[in-house]
C-alpha atoms as a PDB file:
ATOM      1  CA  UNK A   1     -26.104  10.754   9.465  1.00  0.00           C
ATOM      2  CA  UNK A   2     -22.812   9.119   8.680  1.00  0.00           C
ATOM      3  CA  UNK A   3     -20.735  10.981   5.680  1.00  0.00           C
ATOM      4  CA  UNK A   4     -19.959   8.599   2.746  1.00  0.00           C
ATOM      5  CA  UNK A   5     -16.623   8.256   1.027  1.00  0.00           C
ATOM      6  CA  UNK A   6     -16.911  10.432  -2.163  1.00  0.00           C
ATOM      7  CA  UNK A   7     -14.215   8.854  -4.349  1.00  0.00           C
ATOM      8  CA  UNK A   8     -14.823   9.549  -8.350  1.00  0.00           C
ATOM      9  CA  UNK A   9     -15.045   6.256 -10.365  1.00  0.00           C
ATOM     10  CA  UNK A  10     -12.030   4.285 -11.465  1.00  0.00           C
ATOM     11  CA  UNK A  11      -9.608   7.233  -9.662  1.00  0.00           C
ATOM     12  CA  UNK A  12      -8.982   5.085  -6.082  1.00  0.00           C
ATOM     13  CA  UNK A  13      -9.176   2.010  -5.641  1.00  0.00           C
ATOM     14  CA  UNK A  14     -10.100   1.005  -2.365  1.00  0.00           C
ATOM     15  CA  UNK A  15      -8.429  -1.882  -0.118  1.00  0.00           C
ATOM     16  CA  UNK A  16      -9.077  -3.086   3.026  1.00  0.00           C
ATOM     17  CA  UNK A  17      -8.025  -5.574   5.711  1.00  0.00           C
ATOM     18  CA  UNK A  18      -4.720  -3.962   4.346  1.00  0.00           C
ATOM     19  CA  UNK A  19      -0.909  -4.528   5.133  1.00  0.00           C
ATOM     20  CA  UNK A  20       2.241  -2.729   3.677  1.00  0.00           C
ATOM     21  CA  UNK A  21       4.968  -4.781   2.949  1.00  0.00           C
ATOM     22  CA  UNK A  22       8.622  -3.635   2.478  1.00  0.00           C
ATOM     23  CA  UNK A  23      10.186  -6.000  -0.713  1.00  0.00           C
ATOM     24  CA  UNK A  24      13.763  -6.911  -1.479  1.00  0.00           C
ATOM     25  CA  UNK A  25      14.957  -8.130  -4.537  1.00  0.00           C
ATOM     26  CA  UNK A  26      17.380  -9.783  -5.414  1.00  0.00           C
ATOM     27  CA  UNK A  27      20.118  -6.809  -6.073  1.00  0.00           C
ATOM     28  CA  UNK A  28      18.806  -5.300  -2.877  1.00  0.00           C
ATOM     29  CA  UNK A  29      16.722  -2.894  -4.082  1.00  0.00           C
ATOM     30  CA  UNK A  30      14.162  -2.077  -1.909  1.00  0.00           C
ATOM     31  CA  UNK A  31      10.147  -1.046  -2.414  1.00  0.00           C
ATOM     32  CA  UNK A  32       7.520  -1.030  -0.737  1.00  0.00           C
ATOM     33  CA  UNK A  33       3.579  -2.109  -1.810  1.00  0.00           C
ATOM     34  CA  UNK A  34      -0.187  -2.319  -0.525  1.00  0.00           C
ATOM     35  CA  UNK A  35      -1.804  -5.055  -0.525  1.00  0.00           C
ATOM     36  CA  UNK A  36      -5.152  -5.981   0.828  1.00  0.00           C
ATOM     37  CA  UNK A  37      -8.251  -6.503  -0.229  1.00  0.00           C
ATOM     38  CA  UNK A  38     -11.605  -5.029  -2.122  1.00  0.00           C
ATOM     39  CA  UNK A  39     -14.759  -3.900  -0.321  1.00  0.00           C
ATOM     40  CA  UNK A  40     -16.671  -7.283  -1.875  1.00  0.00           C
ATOM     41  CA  UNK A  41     -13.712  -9.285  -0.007  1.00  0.00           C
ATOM     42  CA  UNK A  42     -14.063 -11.198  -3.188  1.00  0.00           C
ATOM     43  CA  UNK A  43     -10.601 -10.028  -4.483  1.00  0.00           C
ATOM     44  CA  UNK A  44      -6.771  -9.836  -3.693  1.00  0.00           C
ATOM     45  CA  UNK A  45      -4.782  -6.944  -4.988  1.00  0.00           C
ATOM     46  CA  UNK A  46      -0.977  -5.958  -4.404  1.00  0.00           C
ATOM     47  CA  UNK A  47       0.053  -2.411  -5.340  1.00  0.00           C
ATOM     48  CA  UNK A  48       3.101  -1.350  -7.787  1.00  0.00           C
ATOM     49  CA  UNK A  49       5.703   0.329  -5.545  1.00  0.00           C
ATOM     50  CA  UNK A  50       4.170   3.012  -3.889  1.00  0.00           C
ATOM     51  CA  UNK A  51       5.922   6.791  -4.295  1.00  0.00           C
ATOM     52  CA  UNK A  52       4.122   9.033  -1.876  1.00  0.00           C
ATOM     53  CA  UNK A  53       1.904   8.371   1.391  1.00  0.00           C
ATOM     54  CA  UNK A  54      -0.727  10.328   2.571  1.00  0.00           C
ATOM     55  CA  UNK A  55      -1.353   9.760   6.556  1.00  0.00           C
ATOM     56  CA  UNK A  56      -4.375  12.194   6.371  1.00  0.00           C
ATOM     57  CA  UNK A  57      -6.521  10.915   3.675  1.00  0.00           C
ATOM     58  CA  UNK A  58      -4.654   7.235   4.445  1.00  0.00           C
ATOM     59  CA  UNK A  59      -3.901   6.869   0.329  1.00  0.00           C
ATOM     60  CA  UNK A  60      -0.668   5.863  -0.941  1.00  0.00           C
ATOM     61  CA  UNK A  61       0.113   6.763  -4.843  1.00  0.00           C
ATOM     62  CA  UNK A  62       2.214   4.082  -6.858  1.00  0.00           C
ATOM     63  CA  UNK A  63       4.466   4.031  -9.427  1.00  0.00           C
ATOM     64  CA  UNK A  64       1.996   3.144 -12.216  1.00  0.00           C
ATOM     65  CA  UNK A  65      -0.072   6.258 -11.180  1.00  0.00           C
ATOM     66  CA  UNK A  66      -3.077   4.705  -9.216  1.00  0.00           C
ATOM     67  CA  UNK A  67      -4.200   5.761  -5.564  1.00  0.00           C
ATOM     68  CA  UNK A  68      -5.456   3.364  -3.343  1.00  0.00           C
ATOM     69  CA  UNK A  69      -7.346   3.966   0.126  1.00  0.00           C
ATOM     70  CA  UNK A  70      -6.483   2.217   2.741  1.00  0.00           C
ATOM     71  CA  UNK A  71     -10.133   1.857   4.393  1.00  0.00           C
ATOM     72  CA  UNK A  72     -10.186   0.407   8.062  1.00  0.00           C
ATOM     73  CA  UNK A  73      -7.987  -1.008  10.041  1.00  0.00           C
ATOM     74  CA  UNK A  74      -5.129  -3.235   8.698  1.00  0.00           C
ATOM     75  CA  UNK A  75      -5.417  -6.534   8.617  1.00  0.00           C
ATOM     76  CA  UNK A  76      -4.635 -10.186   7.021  1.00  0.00           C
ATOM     77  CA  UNK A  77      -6.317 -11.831   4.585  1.00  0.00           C
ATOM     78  CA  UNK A  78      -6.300 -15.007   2.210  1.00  0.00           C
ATOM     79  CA  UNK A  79      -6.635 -12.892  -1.101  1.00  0.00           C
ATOM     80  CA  UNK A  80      -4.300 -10.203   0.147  1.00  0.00           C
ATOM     81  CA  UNK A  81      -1.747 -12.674   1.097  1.00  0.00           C
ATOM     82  CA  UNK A  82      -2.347 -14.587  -2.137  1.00  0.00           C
ATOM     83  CA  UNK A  83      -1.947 -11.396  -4.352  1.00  0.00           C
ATOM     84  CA  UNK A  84       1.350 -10.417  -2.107  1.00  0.00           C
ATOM     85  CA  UNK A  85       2.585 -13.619  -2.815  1.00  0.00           C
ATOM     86  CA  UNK A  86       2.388 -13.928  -6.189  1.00  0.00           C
ATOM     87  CA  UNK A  87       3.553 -10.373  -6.453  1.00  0.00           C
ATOM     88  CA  UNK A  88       6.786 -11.535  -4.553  1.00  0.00           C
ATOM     89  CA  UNK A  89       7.069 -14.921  -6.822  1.00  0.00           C
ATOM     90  CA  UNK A  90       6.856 -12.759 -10.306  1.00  0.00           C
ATOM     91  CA  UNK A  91       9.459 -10.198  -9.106  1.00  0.00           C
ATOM     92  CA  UNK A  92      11.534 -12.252  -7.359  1.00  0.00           C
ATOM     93  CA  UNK A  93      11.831 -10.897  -4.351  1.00  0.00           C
ATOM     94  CA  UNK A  94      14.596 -12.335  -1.952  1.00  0.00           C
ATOM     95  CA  UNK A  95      13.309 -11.115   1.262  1.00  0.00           C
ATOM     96  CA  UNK A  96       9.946  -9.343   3.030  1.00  0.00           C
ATOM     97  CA  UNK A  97       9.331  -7.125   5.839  1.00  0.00           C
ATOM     98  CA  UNK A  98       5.692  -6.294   7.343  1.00  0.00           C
ATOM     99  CA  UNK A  99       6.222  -2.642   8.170  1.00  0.00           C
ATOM    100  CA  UNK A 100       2.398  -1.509   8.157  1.00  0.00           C
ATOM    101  CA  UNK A 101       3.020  -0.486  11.741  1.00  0.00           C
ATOM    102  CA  UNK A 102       5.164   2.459  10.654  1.00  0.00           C
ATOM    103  CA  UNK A 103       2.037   3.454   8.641  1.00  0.00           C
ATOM    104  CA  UNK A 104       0.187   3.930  11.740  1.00  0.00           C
ATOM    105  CA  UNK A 105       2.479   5.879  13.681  1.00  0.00           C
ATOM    106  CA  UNK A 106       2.311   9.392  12.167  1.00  0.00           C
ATOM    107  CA  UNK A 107       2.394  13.237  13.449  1.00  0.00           C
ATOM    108  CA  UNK A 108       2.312  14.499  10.701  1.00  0.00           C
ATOM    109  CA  UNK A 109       0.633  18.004  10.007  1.00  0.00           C
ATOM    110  CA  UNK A 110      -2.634  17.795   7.702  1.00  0.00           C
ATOM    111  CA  UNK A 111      -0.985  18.907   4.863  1.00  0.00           C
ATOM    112  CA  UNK A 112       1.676  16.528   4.193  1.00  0.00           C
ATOM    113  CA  UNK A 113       2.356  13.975   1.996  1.00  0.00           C
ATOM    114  CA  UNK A 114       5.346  11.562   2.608  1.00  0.00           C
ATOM    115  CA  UNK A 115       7.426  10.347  -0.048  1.00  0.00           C
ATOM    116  CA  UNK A 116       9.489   7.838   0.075  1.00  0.00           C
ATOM    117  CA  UNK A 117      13.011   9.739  -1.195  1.00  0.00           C
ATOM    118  CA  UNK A 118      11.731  11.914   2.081  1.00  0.00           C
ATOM    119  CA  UNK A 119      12.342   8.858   3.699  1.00  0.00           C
ATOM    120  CA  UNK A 120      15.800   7.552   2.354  1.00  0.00           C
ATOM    121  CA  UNK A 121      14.138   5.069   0.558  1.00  0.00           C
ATOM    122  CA  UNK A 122      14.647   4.194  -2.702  1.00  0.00           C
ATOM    123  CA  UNK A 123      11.317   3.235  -4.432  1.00  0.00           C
ATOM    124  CA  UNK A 124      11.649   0.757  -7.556  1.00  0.00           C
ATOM    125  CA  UNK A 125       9.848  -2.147  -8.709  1.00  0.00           C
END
């Protein structure tokens, strides 16, 4: 029998075929966002900046307060790009950088949550 994700209602929002992308702006501030898309593949989201990573669970918490899973393996799609884009257009962002890899690449123990001041990076947008 294969366990089912048990996410309450409207508290995570799932995306998948995601990517995180690292944003510059302008000033040079620096975030960094989800984007992806929804089970239905019918829609294209891009995360607020996110503030804390979870490598366990594989959520990410953003600045406005949502969670998002990040179900599967990353990926690239039309309606994630699309959302990222736009995303990028209204903020305008100078530069982008694909770091999803570094979102892959973690020992951390089960209890940890990484945020991005851990990091040394400053999260705005």
């Amino acid at each position: 029998m294969q366990s089912k994700i048990t996410i309450p209602p409207n508290s995570t929002k799932l995306l998948h075929r995601w990517r995180v992308m690292e944003a510059v702006s302008s000033d040079g501030a620096r975030s960094r966002h989800a984007c992806g898309q929804d089970p239905t593949g019918k829609l294209g989201s891009s995360t607020s900046a996110i503030q804390e990573f979870d490598p366990v669970a594989m959520t990410v918490k953003t600045r406005s307060g949502k969670t998002y899973a990040l179900v599967g393996e990353p990926g690239n799609t039309r309606l994630g790009e699309a959302a990222w884009q736009k995303w990028c257009k209204d903020n305008n962002i100078f530069a982008e950088v694909d770091v999803t890899g570094e979102y892959l690449k973690t020992d951390l123990k089960a209890d940890s949550t990484i945020t991005f001041k851990r990091l040394g990076i400053l999260a705005t947008g």
